[in-house]
C-alpha atoms as a PDB file:
ATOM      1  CA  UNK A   1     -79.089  -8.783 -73.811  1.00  0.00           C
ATOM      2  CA  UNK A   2     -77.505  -6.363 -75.783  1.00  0.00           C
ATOM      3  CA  UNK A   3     -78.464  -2.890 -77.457  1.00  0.00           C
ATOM      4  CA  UNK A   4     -78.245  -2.993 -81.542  1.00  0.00           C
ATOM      5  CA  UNK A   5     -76.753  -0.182 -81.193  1.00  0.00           C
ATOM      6  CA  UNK A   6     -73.787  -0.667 -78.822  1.00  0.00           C
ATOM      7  CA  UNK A   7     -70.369  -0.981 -80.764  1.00  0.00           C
ATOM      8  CA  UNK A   8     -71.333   0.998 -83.759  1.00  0.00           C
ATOM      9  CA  UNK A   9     -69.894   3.635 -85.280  1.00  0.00           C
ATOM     10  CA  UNK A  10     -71.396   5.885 -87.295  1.00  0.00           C
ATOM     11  CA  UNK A  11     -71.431   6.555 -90.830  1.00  0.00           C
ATOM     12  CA  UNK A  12     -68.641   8.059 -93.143  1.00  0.00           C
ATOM     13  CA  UNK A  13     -71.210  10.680 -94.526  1.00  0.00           C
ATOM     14  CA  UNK A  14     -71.719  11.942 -90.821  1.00  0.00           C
ATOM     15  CA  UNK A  15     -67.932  12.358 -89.482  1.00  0.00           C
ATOM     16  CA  UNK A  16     -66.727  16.116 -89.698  1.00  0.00           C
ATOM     17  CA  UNK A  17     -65.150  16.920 -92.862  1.00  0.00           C
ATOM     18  CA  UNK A  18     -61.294  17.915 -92.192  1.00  0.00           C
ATOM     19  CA  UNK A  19     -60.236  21.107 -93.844  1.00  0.00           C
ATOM     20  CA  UNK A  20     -56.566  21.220 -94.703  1.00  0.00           C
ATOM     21  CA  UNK A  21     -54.992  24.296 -94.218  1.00  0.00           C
ATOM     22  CA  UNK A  22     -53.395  26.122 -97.096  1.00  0.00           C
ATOM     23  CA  UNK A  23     -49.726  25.607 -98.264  1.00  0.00           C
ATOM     24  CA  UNK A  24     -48.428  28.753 -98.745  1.00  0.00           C
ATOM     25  CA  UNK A  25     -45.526  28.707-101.690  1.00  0.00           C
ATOM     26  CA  UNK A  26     -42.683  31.313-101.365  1.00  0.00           C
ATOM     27  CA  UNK A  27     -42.892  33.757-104.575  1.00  0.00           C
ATOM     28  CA  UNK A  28     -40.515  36.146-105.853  1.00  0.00           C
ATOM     29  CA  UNK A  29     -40.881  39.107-108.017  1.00  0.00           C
ATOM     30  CA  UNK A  30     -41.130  37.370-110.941  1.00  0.00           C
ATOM     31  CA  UNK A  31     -44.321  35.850-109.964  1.00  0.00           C
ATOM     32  CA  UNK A  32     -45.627  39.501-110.236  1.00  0.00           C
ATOM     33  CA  UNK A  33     -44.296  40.011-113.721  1.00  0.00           C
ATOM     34  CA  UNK A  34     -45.900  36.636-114.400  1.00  0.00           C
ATOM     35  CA  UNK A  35     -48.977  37.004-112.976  1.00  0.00           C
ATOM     36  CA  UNK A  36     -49.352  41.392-114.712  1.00  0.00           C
ATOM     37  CA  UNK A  37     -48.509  39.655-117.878  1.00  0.00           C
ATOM     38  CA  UNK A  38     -51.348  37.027-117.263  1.00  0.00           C
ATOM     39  CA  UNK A  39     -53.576  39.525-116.165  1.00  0.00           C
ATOM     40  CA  UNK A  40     -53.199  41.664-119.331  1.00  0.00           C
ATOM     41  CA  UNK A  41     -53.130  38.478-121.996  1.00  0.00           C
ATOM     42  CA  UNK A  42     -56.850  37.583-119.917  1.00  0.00           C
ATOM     43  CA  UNK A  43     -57.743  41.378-120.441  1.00  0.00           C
ATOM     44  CA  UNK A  44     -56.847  41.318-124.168  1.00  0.00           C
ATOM     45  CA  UNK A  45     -59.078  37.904-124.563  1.00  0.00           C
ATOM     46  CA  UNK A  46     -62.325  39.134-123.353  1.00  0.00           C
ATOM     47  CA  UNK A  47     -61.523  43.216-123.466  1.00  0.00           C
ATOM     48  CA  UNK A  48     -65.639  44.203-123.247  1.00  0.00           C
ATOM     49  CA  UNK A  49     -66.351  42.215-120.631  1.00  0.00           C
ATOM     50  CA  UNK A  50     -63.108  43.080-118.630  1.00  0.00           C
ATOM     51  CA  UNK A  51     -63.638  46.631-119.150  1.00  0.00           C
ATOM     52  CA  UNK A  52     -67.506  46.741-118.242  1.00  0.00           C
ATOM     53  CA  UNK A  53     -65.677  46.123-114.353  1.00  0.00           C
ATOM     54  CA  UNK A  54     -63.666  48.840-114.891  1.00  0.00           C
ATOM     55  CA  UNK A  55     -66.212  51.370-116.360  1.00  0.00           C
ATOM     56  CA  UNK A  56     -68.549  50.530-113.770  1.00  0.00           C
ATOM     57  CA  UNK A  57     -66.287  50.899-110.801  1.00  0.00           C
ATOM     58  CA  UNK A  58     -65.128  54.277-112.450  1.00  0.00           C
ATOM     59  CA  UNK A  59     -69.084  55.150-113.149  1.00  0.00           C
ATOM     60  CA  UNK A  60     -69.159  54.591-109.411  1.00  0.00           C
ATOM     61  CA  UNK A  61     -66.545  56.668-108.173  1.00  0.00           C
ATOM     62  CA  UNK A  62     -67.705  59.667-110.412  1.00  0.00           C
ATOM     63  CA  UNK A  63     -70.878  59.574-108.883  1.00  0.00           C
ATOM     64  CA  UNK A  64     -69.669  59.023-105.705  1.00  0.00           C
ATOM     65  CA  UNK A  65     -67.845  62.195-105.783  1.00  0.00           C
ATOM     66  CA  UNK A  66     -70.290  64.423-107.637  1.00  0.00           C
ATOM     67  CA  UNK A  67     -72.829  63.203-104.781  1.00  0.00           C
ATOM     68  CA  UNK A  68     -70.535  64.642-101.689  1.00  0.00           C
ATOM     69  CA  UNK A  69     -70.267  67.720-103.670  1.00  0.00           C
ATOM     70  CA  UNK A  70     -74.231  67.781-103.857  1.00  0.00           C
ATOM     71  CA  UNK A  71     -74.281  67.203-100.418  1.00  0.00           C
ATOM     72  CA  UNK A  72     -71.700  70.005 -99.592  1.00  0.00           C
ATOM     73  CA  UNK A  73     -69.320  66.982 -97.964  1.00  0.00           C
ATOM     74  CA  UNK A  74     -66.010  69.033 -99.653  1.00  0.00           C
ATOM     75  CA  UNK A  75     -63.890  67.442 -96.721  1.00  0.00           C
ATOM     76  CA  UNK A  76     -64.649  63.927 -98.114  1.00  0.00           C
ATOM     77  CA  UNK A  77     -63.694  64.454-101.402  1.00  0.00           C
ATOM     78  CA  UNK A  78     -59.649  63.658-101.230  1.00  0.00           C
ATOM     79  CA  UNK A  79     -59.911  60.766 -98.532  1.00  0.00           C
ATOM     80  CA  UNK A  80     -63.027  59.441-100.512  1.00  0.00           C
ATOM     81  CA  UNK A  81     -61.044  59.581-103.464  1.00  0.00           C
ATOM     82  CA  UNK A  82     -57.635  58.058-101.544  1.00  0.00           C
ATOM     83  CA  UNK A  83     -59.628  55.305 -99.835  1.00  0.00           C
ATOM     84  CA  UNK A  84     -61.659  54.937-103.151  1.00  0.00           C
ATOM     85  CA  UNK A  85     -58.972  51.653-103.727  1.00  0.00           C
ATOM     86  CA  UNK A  86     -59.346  49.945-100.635  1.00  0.00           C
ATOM     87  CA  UNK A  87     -62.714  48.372-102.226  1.00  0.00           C
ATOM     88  CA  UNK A  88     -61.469  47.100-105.397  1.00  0.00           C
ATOM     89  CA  UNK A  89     -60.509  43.403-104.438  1.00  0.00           C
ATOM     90  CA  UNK A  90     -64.001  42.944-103.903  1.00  0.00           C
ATOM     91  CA  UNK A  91     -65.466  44.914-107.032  1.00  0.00           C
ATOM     92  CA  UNK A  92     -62.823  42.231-109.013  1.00  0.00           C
ATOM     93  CA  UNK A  93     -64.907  39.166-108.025  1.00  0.00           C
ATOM     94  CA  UNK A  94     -66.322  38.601-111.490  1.00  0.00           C
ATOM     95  CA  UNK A  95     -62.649  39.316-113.042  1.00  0.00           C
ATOM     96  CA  UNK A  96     -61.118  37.070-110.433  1.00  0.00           C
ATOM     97  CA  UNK A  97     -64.194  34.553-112.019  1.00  0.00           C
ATOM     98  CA  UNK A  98     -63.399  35.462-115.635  1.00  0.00           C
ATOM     99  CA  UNK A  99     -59.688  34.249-115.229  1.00  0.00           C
ATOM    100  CA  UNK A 100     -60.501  30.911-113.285  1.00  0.00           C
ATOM    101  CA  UNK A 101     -62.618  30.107-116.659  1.00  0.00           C
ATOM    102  CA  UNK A 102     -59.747  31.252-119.019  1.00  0.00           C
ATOM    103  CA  UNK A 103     -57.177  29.416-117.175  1.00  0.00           C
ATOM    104  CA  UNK A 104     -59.136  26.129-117.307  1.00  0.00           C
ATOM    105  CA  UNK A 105     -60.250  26.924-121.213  1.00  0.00           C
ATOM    106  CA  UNK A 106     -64.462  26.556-120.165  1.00  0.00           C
ATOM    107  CA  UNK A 107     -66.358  28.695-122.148  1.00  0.00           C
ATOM    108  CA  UNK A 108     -68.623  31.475-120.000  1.00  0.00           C
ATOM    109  CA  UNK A 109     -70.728  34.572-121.484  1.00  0.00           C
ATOM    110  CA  UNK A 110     -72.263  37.327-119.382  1.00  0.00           C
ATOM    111  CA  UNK A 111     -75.125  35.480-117.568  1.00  0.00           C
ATOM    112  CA  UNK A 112     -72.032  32.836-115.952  1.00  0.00           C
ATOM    113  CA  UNK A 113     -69.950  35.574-114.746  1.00  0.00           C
ATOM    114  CA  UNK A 114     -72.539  37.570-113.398  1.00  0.00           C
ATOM    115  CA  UNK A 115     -74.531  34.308-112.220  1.00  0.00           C
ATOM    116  CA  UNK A 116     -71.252  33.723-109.921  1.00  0.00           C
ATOM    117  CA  UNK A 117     -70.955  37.098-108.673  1.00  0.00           C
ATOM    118  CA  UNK A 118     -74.512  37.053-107.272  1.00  0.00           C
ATOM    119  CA  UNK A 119     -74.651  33.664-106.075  1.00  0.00           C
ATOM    120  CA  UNK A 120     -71.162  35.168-103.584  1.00  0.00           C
ATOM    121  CA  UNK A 121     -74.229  36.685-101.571  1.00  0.00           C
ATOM    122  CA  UNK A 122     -74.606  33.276-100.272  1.00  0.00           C
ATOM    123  CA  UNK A 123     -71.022  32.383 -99.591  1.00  0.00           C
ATOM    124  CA  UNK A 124     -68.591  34.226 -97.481  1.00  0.00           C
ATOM    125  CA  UNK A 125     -67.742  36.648 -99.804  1.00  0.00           C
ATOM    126  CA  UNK A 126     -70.463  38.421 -97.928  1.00  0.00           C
ATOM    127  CA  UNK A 127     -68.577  38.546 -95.096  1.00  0.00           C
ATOM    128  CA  UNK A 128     -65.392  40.005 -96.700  1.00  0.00           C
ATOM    129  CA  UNK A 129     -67.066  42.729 -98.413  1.00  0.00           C
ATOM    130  CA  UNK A 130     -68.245  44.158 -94.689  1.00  0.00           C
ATOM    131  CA  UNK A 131     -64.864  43.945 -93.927  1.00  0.00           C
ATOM    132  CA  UNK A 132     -63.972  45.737 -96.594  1.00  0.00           C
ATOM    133  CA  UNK A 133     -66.258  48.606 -96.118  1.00  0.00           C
ATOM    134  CA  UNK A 134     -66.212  48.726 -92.600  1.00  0.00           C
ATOM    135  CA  UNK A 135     -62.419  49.442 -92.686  1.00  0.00           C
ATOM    136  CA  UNK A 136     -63.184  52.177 -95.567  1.00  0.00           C
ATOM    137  CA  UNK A 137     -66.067  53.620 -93.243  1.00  0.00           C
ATOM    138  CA  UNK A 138     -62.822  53.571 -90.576  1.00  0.00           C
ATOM    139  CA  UNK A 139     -60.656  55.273 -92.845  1.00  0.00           C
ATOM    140  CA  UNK A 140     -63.929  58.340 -93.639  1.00  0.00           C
ATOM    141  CA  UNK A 141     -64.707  58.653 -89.680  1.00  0.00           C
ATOM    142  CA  UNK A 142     -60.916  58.896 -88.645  1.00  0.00           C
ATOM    143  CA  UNK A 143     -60.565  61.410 -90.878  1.00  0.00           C
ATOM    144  CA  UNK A 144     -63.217  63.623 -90.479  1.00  0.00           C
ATOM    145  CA  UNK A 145     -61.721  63.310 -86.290  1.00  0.00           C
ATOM    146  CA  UNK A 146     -58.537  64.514 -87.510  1.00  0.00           C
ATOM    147  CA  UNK A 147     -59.710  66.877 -89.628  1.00  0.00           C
ATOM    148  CA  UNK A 148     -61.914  68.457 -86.566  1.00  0.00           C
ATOM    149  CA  UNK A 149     -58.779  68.378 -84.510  1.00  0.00           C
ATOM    150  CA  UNK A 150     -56.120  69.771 -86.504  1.00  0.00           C
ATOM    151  CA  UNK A 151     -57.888  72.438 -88.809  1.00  0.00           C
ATOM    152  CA  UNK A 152     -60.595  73.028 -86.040  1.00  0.00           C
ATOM    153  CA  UNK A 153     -62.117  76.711 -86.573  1.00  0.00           C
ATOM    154  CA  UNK A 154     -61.183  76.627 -90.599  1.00  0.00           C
ATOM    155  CA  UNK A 155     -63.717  77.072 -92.999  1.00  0.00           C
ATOM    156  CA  UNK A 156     -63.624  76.614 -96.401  1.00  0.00           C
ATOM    157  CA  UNK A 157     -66.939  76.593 -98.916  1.00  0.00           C
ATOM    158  CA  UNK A 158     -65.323  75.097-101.814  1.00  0.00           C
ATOM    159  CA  UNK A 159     -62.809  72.009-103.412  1.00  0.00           C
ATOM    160  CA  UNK A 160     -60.308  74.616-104.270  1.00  0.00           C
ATOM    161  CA  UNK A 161     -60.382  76.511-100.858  1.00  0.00           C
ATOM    162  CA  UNK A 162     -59.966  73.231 -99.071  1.00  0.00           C
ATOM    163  CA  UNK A 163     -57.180  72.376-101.434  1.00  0.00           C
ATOM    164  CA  UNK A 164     -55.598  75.361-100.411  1.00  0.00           C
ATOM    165  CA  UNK A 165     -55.794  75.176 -96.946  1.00  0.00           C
ATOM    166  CA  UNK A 166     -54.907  71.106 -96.507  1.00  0.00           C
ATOM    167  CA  UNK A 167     -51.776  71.978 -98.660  1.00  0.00           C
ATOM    168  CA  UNK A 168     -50.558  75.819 -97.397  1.00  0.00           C
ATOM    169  CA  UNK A 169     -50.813  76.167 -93.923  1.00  0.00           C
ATOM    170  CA  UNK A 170     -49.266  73.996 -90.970  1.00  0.00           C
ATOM    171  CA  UNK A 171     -52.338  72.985 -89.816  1.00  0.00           C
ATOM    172  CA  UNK A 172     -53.430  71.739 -93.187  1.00  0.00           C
ATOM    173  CA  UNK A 173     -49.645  69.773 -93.343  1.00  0.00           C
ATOM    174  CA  UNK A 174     -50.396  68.144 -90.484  1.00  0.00           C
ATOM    175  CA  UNK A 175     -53.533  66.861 -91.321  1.00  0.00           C
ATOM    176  CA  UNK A 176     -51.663  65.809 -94.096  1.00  0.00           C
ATOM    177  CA  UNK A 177     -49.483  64.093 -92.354  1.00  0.00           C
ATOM    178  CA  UNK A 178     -51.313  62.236 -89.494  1.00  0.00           C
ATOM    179  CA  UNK A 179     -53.736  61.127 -92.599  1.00  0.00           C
ATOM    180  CA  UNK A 180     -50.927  59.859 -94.500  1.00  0.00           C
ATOM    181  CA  UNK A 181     -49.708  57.430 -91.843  1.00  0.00           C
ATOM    182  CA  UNK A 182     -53.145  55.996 -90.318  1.00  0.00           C
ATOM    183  CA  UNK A 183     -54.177  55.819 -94.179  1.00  0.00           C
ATOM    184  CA  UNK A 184     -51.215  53.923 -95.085  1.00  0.00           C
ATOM    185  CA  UNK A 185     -51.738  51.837 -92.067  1.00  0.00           C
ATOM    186  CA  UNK A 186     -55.057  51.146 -92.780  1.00  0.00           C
ATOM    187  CA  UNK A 187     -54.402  50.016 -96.572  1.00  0.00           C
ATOM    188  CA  UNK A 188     -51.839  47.469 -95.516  1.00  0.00           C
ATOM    189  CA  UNK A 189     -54.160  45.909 -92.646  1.00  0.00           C
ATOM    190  CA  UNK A 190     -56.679  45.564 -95.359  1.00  0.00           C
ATOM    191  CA  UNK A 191     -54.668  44.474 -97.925  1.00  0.00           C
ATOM    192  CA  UNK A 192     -52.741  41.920 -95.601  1.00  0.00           C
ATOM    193  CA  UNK A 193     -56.253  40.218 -94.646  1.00  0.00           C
ATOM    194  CA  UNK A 194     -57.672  40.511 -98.235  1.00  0.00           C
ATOM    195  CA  UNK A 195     -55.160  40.109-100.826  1.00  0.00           C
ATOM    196  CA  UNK A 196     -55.356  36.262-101.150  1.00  0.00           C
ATOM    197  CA  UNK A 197     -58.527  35.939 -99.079  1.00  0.00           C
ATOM    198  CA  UNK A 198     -60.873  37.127-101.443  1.00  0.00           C
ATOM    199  CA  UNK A 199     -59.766  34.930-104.520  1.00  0.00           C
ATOM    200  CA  UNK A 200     -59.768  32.178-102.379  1.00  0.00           C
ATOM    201  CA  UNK A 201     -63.121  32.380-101.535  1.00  0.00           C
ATOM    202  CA  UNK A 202     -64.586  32.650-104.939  1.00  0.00           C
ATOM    203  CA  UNK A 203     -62.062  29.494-105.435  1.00  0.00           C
ATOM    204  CA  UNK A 204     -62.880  27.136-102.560  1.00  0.00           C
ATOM    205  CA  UNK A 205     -65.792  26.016 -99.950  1.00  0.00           C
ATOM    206  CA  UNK A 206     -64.408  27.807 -97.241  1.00  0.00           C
ATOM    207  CA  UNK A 207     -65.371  29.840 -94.557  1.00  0.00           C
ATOM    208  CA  UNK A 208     -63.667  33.781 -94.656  1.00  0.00           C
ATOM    209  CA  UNK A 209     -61.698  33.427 -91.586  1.00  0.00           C
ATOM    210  CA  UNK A 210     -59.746  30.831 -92.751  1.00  0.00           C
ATOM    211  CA  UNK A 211     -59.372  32.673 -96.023  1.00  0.00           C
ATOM    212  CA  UNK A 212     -57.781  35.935 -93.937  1.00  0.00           C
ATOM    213  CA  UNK A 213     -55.789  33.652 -91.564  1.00  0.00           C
ATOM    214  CA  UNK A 214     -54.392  32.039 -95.096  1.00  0.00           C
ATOM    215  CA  UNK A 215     -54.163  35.775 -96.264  1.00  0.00           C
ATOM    216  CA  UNK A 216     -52.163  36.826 -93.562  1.00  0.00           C
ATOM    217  CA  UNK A 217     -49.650  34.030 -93.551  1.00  0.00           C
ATOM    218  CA  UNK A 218     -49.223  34.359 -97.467  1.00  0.00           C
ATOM    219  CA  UNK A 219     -48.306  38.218 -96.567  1.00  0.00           C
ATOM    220  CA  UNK A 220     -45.840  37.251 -93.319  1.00  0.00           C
ATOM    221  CA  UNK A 221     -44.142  34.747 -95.325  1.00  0.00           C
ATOM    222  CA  UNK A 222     -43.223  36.652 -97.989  1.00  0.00           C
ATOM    223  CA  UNK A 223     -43.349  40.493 -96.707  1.00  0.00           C
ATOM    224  CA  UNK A 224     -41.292  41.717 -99.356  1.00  0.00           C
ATOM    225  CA  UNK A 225     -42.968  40.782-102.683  1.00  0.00           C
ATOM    226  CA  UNK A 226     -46.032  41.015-101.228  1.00  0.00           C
ATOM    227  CA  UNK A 227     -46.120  44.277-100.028  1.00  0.00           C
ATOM    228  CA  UNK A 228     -44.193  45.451-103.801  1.00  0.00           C
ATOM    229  CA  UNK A 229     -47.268  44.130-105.288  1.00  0.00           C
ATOM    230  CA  UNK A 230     -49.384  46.371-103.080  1.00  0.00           C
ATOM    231  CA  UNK A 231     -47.554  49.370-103.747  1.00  0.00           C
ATOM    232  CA  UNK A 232     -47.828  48.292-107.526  1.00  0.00           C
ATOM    233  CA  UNK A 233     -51.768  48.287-107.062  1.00  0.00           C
ATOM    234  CA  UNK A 234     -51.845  51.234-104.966  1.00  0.00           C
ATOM    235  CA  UNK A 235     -49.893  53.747-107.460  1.00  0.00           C
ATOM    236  CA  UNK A 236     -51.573  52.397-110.685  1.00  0.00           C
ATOM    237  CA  UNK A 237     -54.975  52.874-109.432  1.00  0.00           C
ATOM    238  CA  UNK A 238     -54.221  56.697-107.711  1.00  0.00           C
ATOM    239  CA  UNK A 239     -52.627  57.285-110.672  1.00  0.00           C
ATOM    240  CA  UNK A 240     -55.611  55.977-112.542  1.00  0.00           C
ATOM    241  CA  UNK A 241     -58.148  58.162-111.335  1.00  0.00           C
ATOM    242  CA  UNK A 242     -56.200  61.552-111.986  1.00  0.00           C
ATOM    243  CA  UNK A 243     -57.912  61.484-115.532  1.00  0.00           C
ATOM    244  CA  UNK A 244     -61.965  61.780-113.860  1.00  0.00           C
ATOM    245  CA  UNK A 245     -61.427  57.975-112.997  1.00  0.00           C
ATOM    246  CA  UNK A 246     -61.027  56.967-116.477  1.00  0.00           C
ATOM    247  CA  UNK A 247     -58.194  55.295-116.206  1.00  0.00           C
ATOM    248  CA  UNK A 248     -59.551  52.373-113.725  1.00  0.00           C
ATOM    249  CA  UNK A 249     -61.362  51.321-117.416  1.00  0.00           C
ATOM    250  CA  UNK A 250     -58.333  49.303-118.052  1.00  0.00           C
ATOM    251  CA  UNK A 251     -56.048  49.257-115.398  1.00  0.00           C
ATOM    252  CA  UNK A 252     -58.907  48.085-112.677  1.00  0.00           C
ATOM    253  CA  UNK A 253     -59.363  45.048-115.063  1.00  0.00           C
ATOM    254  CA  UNK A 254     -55.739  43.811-115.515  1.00  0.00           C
ATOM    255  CA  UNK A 255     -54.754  44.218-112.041  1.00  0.00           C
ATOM    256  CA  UNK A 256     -57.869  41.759-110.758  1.00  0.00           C
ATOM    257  CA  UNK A 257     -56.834  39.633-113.376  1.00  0.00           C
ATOM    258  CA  UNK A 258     -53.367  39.526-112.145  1.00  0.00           C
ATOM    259  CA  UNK A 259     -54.600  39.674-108.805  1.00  0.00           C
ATOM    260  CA  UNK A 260     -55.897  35.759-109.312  1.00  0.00           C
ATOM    261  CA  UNK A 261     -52.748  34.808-110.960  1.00  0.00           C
ATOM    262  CA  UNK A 262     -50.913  35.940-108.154  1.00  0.00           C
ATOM    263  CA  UNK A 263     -53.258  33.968-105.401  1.00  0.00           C
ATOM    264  CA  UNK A 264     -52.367  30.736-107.683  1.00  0.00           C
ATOM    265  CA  UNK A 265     -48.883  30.986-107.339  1.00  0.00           C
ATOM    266  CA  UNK A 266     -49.271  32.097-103.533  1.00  0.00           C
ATOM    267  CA  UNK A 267     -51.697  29.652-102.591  1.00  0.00           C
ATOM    268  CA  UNK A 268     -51.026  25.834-103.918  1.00  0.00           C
ATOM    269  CA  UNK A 269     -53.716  24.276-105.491  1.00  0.00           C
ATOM    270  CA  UNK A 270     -56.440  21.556-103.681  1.00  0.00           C
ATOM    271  CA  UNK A 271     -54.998  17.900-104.517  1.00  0.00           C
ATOM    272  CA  UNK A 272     -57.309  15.703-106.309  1.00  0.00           C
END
């Protein structure tokens, strides 16, 4: 007698699903003059809704600065305002969305973009935007440490006396200094892991460790453009913010849009 059972196999529907892994394509710097002058033709097709982003991420950074000053936290203000950029891949999600609907030609108002943006809270984009701000929190903490090691006894009870002692005495230069280098380290770690990863997941049902890893190996493959493009990002938006943040109205905007343009000529598209 034998079981009904024995010799069966079991349906299609319950065999693990297979996730292919990423091609990554090798890009030049034409791709980034490609993908800036995509970004800017999506920012001159929908210019309101691309420029709320921007207004409210510069909204944001006002206010965050006004509240340290409230709070008397004058030592936060410059690597606030320096790590202030490290967040924007993930306040681009709804550009990153506005482009994927201009690129296919779908039609989309406010309540579709910002339907998307809240329904990341149950992806992984959640995951990816604690990344994100735990490596900014990194960035505050190491530099308050520094700033208690190298300037120790200094006191200073306004912006401007800060300003002048970060930038006049030797103690102040190398605060400077030792900032400068774990900053810059900092930027490219998160950058490296973020870059292509958080496009992707507003693209594709994945999980955001495979979105990193695919980050990552879009980065180490091709070092060179990759790292111009963050230097591009990183000079336009400190540049941006000279003018009380005002700036990040339009350039904010065309670099997320340009930002997804990019990830579609790094990353090659899901067959079928």
């Amino acid at each position: 007698m034998t079981s009904d059972t024995e010799g069966s196999t079991p349906p299609d529907n319950l065999k693990p699903q297979q996730h292919s892994v990423p091609e990554v394509n090798t890009v030049t710097s034409s791709d980034i003059t490609a993908s800036l002058k995509a970004g800017f033709s999506d920012f001159l097709a929908r210019p309101l809704m691309s420029g709320f982003f921007g207004l409210f991420y510069a909204v944001f950074g006002i206010l965050f600065v006004w509240g340290l000053v409230w709070l008397g936290k004058i030592w936060m203000i410059i690597p606030a305002i320096v790590g202030f950029p490290l967040v924007a891949p993930f306040a681009a999600a709804g550009l990153y969305e506005m482009s994927r609907r201009l690129q296919k030609g779908e039609s989309f108002g406010w309540s579709e973009i910002l339907g998307v943006m809240a329904n990341q809270r149950k992806r992984e984009m959640g995951w990816m935007a604690f990344v994100t701000l735990f490596i900014f929190w990194v960035w505050i903490y190491q530099v308050r440490l520094w700033l208690a090691i190298t300037l120790q006894n200094t006191s200073f009870s306004d912006f401007d006396g800060f300003l002048n002692i970060v930038f006049s005495t030797p103690q102040g230069w190398t605060f400077l200094a030792i900032g400068t280098c774990v900053g810059a380290f900092l930027s490219a770690v998160l950058f490296t892991v973020t870059v292509i990863a958080m496009p992707m997941l507003l693209d594709r049902e994945t999980n955001f460790v495979s979105a990193m890893l695919t980050s990552i190996r879009a980065v180490a493959e091709n070092p060179v453009v990759m790292l111009t493009w963050a230097a591009i990002i990183s000079v336009t938006m400190l540049l941006s913010m000279v003018p009380a943040f005002l700036g990040l109205i339009f350039t904010l905007p065309i670099l997320g849009h340009a930002t997804w343009h990019l990830y579609q000529r790094v990353v090659r598209p899901v067959q079928g």
